[in-house]
N, C-alpha and C. Protein backbone atom coordinates (compact mmCIF):
# COMPACT_ATOMS: atom_id res chain seq x y z
N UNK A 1 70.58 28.42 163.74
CA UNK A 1 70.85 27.50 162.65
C UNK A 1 70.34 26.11 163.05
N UNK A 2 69.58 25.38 162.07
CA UNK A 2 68.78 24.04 162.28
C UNK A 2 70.26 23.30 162.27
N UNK A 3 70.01 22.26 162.38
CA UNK A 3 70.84 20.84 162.51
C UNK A 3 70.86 20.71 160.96
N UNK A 4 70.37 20.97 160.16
CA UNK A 4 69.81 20.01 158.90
C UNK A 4 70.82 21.14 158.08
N UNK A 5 70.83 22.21 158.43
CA UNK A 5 71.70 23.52 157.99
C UNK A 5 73.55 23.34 158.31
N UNK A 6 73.12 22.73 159.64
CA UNK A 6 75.01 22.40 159.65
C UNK A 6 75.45 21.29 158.82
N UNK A 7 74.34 20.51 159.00
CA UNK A 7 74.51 18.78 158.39
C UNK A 7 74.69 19.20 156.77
N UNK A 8 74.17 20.30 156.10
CA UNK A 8 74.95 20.59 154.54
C UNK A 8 75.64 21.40 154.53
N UNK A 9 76.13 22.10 155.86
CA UNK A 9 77.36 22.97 155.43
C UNK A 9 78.50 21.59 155.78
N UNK A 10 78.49 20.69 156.79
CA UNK A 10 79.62 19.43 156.85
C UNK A 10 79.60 19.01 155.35
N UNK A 11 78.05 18.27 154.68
CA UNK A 11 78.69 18.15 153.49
C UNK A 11 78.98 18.68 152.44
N UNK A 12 79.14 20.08 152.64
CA UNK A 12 79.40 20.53 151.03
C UNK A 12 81.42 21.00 151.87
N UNK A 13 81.50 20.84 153.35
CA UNK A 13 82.89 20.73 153.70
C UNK A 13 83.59 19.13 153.14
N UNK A 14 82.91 18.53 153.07
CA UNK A 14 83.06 17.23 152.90
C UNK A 14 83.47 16.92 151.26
N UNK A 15 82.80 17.96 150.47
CA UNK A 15 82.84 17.47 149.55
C UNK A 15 84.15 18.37 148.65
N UNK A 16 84.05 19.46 149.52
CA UNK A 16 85.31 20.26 148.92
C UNK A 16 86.76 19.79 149.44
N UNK A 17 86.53 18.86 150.74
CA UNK A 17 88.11 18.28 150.80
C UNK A 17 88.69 17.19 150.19
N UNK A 18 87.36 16.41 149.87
CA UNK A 18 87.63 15.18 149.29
C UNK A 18 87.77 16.15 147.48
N UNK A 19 87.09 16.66 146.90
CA UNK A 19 87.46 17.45 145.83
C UNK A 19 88.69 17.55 145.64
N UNK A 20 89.25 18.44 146.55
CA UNK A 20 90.85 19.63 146.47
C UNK A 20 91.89 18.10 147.34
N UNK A 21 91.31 17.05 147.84
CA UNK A 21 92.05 16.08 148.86
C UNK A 21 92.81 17.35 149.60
N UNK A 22 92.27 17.92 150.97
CA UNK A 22 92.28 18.68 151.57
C UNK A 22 92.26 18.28 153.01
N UNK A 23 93.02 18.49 154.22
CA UNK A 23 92.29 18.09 155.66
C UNK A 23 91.30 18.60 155.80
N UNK A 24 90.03 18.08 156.35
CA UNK A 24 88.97 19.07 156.83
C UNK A 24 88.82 19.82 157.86
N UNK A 25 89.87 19.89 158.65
CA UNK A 25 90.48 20.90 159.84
C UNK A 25 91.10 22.30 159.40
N UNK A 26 91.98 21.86 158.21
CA UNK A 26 92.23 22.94 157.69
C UNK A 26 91.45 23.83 156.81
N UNK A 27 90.74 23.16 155.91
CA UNK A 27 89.55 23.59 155.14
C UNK A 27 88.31 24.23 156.18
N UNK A 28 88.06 23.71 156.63
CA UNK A 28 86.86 24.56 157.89
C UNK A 28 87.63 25.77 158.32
N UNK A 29 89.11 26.19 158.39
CA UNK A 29 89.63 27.33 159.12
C UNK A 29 89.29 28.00 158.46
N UNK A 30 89.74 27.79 157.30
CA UNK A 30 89.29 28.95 156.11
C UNK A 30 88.39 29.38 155.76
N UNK A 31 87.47 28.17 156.02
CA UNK A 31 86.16 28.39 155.30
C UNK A 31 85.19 29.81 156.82
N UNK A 32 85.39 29.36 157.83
CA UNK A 32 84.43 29.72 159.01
C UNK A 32 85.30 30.83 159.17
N UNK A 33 86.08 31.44 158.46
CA UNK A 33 87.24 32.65 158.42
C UNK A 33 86.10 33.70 158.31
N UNK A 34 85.62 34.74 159.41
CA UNK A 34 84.72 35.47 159.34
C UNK A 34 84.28 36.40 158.32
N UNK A 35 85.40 36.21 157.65
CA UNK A 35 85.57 37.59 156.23
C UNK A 35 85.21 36.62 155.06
N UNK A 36 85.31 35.60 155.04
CA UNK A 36 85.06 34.22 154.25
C UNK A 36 83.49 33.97 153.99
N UNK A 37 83.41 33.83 155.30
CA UNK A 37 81.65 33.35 155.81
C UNK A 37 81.13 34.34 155.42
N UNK A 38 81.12 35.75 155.48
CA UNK A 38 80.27 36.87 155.31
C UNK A 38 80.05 37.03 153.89
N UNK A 39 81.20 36.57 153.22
CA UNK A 39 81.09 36.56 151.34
C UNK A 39 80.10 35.62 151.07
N UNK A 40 80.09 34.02 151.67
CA UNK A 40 79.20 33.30 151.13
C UNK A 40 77.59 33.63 151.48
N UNK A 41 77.79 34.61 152.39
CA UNK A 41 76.56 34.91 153.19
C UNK A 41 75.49 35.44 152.31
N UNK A 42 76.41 36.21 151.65
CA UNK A 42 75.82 37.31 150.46
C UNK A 42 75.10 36.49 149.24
N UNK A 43 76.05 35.45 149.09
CA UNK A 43 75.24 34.47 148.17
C UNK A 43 74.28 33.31 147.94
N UNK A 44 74.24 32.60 149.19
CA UNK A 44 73.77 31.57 149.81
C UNK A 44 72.59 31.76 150.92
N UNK A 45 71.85 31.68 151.02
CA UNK A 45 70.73 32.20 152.24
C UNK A 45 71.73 30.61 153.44
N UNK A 46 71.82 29.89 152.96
CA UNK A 46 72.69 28.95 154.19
C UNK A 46 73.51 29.49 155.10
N UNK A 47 74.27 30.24 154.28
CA UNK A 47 75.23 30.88 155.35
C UNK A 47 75.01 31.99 155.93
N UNK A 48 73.86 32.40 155.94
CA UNK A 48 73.45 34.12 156.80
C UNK A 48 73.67 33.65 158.10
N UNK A 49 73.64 32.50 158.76
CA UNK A 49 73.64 32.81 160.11
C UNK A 49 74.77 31.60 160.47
N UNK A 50 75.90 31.99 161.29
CA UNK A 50 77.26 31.18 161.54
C UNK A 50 76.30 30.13 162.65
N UNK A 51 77.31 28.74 162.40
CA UNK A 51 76.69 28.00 163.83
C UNK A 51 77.09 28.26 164.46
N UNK A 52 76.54 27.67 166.16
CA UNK A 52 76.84 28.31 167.17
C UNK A 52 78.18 27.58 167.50
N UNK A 53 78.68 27.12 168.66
CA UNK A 53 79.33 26.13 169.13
C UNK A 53 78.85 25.16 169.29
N UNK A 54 77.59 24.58 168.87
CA UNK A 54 77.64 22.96 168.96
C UNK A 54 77.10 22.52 167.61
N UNK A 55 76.85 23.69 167.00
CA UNK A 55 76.53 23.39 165.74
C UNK A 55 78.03 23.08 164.99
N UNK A 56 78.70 24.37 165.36
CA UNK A 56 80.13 24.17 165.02
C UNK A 56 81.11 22.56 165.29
N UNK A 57 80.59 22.06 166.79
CA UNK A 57 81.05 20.78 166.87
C UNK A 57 80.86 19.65 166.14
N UNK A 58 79.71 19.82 166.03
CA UNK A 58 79.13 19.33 164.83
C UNK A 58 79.72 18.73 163.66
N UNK A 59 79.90 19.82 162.85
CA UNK A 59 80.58 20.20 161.92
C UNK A 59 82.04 19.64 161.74
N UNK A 60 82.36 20.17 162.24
CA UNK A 60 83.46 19.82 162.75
C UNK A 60 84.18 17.78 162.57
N UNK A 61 83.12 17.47 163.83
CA UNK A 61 83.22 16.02 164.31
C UNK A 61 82.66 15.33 162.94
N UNK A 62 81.89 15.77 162.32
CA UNK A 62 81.27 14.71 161.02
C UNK A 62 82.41 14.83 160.05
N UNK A 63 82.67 16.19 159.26
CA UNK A 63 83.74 16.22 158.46
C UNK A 63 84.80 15.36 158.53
N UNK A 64 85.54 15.60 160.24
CA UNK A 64 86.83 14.76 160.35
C UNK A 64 86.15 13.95 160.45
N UNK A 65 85.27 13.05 160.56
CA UNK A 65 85.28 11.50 160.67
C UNK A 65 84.83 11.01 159.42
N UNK A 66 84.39 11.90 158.53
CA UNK A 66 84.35 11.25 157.15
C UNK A 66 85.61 11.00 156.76
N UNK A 67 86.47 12.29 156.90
CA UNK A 67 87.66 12.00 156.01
C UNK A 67 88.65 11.17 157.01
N UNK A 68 88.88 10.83 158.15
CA UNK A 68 89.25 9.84 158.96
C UNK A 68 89.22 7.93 158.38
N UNK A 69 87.88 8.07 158.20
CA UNK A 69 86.84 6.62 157.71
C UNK A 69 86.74 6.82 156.50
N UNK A 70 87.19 7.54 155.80
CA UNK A 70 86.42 7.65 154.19
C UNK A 70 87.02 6.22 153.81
N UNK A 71 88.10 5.37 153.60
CA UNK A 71 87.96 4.47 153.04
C UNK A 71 87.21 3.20 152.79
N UNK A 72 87.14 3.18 154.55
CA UNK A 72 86.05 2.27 154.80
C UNK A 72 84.57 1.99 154.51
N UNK A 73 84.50 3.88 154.49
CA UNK A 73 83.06 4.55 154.44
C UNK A 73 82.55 4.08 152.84
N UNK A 74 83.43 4.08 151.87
CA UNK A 74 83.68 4.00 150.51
C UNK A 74 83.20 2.32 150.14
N UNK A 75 84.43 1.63 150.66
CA UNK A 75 83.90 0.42 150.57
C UNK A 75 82.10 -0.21 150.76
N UNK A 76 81.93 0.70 151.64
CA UNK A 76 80.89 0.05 152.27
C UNK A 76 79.76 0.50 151.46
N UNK A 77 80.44 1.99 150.90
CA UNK A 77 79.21 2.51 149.79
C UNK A 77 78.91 1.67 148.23
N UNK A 78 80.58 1.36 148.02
CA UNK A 78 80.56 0.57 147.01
C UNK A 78 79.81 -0.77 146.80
N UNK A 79 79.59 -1.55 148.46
CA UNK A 79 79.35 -2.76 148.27
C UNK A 79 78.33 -2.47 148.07
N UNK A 80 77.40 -1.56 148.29
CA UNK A 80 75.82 -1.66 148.56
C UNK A 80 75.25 -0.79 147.22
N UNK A 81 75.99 -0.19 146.48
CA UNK A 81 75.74 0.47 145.44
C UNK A 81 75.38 -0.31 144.78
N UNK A 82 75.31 -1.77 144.26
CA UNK A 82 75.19 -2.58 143.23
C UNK A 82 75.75 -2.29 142.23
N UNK A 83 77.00 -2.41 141.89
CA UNK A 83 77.58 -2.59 140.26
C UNK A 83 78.31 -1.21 140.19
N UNK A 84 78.11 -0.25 140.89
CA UNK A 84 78.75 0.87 141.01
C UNK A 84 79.31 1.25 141.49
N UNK A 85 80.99 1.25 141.04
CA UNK A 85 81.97 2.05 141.91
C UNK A 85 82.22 3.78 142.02
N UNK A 86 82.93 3.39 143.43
CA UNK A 86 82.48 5.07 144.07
C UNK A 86 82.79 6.26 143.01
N UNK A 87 84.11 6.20 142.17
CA UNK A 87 84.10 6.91 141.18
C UNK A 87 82.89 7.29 139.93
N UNK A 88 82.39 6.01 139.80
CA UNK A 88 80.85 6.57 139.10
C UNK A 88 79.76 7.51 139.56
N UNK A 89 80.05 7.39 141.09
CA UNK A 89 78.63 8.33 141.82
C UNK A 89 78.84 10.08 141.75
N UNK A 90 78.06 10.89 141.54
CA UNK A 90 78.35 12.07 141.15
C UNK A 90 78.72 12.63 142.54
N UNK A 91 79.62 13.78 142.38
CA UNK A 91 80.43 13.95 143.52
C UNK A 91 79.72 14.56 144.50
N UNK A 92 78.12 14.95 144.45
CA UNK A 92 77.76 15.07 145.53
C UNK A 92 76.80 14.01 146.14
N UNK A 93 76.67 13.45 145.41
CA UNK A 93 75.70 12.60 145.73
C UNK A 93 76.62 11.61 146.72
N UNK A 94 77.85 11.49 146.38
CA UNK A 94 78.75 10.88 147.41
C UNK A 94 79.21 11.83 148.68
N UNK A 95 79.45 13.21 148.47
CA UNK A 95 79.28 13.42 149.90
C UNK A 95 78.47 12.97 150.64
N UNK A 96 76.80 13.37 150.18
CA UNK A 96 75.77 13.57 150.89
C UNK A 96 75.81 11.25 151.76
N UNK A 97 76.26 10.76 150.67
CA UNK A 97 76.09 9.38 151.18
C UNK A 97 77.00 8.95 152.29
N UNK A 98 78.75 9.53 151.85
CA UNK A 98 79.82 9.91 153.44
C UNK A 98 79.35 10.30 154.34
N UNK A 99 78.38 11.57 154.50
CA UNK A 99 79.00 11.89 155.73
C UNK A 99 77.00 10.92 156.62
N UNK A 100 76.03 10.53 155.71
CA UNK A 100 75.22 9.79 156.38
C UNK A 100 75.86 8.09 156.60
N UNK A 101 76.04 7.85 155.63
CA UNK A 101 77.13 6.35 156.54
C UNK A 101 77.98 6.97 157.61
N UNK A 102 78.98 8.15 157.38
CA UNK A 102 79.90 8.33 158.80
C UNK A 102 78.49 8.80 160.13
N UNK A 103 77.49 8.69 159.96
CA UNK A 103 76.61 9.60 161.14
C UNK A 103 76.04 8.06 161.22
N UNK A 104 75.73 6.88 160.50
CA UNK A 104 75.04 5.38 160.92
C UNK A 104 76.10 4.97 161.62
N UNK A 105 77.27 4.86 160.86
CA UNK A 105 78.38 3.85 162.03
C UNK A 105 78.95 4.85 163.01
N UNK A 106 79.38 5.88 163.14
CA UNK A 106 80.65 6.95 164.16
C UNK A 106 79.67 7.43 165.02
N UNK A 107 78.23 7.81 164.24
CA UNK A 107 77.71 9.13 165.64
C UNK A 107 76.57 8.96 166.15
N UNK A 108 76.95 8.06 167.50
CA UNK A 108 75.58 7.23 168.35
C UNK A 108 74.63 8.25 169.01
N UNK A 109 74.89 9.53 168.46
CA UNK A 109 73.77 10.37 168.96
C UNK A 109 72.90 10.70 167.64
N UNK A 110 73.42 10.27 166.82
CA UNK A 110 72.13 10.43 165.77
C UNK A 110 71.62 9.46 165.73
N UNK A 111 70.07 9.55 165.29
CA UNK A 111 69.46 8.29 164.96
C UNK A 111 69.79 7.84 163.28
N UNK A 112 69.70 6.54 163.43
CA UNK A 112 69.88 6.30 161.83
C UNK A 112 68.78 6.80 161.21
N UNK A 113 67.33 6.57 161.36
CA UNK A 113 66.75 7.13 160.53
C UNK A 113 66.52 8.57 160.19
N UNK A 114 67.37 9.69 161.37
CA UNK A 114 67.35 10.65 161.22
C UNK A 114 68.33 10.69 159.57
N UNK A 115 69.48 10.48 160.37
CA UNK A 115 70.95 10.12 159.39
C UNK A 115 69.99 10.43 157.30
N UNK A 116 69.57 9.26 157.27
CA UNK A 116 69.35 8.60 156.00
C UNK A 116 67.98 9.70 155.59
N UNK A 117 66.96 10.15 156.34
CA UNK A 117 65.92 10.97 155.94
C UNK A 117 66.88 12.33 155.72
N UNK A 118 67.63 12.66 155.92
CA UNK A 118 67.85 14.37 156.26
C UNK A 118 69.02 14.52 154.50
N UNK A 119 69.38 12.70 154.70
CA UNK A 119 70.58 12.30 153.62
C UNK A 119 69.67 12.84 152.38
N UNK A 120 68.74 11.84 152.60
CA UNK A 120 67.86 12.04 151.10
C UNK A 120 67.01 13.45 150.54
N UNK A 121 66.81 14.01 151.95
CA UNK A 121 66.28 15.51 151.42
C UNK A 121 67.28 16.49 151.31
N UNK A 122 67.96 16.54 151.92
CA UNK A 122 69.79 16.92 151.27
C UNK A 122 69.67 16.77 149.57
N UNK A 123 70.46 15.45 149.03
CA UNK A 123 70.25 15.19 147.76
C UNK A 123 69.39 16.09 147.07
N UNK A 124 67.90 16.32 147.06
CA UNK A 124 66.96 16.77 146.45
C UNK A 124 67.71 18.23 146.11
N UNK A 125 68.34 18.60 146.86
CA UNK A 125 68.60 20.30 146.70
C UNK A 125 69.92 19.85 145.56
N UNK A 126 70.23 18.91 145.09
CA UNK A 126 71.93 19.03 144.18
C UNK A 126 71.62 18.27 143.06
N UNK A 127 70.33 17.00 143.46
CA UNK A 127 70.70 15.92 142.73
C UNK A 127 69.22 15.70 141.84
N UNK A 128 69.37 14.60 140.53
CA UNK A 128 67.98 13.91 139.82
C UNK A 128 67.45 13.30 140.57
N UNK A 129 65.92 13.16 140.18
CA UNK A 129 65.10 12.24 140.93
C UNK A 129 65.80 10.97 141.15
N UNK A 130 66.47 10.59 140.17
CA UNK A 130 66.86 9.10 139.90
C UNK A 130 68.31 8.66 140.87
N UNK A 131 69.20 9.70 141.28
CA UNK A 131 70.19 9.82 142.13
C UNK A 131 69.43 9.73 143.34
N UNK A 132 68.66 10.31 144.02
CA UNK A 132 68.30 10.28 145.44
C UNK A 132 67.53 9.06 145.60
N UNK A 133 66.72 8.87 144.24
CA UNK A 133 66.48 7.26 144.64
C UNK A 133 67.82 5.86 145.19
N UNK A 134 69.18 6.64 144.48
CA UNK A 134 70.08 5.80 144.46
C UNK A 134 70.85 5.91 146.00
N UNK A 135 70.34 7.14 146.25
CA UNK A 135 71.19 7.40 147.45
C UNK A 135 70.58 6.89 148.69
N UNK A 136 68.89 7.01 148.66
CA UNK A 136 68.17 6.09 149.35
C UNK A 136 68.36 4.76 149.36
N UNK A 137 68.24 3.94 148.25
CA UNK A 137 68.43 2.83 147.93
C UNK A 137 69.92 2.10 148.71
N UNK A 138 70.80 3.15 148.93
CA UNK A 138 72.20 2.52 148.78
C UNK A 138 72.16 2.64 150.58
N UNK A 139 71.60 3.60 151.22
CA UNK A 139 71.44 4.12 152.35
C UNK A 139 70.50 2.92 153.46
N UNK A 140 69.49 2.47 152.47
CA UNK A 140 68.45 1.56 152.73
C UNK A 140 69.20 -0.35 152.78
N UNK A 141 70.02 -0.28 151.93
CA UNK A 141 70.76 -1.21 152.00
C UNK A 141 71.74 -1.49 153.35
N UNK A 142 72.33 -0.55 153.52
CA UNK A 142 73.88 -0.56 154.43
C UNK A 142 72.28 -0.93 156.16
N UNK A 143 71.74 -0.10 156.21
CA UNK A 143 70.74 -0.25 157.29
C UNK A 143 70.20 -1.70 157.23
N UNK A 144 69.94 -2.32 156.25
CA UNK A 144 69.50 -3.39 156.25
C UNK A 144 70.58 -4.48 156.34
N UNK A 145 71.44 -4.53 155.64
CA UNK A 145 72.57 -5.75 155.38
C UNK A 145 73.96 -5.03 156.79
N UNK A 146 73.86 -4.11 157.24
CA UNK A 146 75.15 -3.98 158.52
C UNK A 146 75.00 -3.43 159.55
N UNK A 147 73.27 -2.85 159.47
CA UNK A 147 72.83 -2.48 160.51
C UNK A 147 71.81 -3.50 161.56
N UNK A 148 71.40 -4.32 160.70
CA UNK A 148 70.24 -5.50 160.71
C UNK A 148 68.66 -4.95 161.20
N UNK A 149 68.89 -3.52 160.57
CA UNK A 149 67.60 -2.55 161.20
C UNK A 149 66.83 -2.78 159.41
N UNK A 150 65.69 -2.45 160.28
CA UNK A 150 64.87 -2.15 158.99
C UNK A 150 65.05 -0.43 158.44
N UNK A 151 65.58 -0.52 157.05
CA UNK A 151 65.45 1.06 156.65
C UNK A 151 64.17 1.57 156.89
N UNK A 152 64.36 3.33 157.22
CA UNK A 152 62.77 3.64 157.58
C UNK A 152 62.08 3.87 156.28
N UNK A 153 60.84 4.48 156.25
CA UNK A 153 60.14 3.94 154.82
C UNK A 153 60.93 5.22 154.18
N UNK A 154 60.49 4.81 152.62
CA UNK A 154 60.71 5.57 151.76
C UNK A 154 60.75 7.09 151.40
N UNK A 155 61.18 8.02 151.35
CA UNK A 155 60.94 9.63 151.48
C UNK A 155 59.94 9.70 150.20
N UNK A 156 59.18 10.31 149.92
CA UNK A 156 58.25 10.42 148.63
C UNK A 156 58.42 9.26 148.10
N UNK A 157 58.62 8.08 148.54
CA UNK A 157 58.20 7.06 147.62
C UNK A 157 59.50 6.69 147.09
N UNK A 158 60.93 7.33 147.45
CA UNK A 158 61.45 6.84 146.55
C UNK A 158 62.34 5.23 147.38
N UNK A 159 62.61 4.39 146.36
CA UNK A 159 63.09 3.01 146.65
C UNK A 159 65.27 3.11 146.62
């Protein structure tokens, strides 16, 4: 299993706890419940192959630290959203933006520009052209105004 494969099974964990307001400790038991996993397996080409153990850590460590930080994480999405509060953003398009802000500020082994590229080609698989521009955009911001990094360039162009 790629990295980029755990990084959307955290957020679609991410997005079903904040959904159901769920722990994501408890939600991952269930979910990585071998009789569980093998059902989605059938439906999803994502889940044919379980992570390993560090994929699993992974997993794991991003989820809880979204939902740990989510408020903060929120704020910070809100400020940079321009004019849009977090309740307006479609609910995946806000995972996918949680758990890449929780991987810029919490997880010094990712690179940010990994973080924000993997964010935006994520999106593409859930979201409109016009959302991943937003998710870039909002992603491109927080890097620029709290990271004092330059965002990396644009994925297809988008701003």
């Amino acid at each position: 299993m790629t990295r980029t494969a755990a990084r959307e099974i955290a957020i679609q964990l991410c997005f079903a706890a904040a959904s159901a307001d769920l722990d994501p400790r408890d939600l991952a038991e269930r979910f990585f419940d071998p009789e569980h996993y093998e059902s989605l397996a059938q439906e999803n080409e994502l889940f044919r192959e379980r992570p390993d153990e560090r994929q699993m850590e992974y997993i794991l460590r991003l989820t809880s630290l979204c939902a740990e930080h989510r408020e903060e994480i929120d704020a910070l999405i809100e400020r940079y959203a321009r004019g849009w509060r977090v309740e307006r953003i479609s609910r995946t398009a806000l995972a996918v933006l949680r758990c890449a802000v929780c991987e810029i500020l919490y997880m010094e082994d990712i690179p940010n520009a990994a973080a924000i590229n993997e964010a935006v080609e994520l999106c593409k698989g859930y979201d409109e052209p016009d959302t991943v521009a937003f998710v870039n955009g909002v992603l491109g911001g927080i890097m620029r105004g709290e990271q004092g990094e330059t965002a990396p360039e644009a994925v297809d162009g988008q701003e």
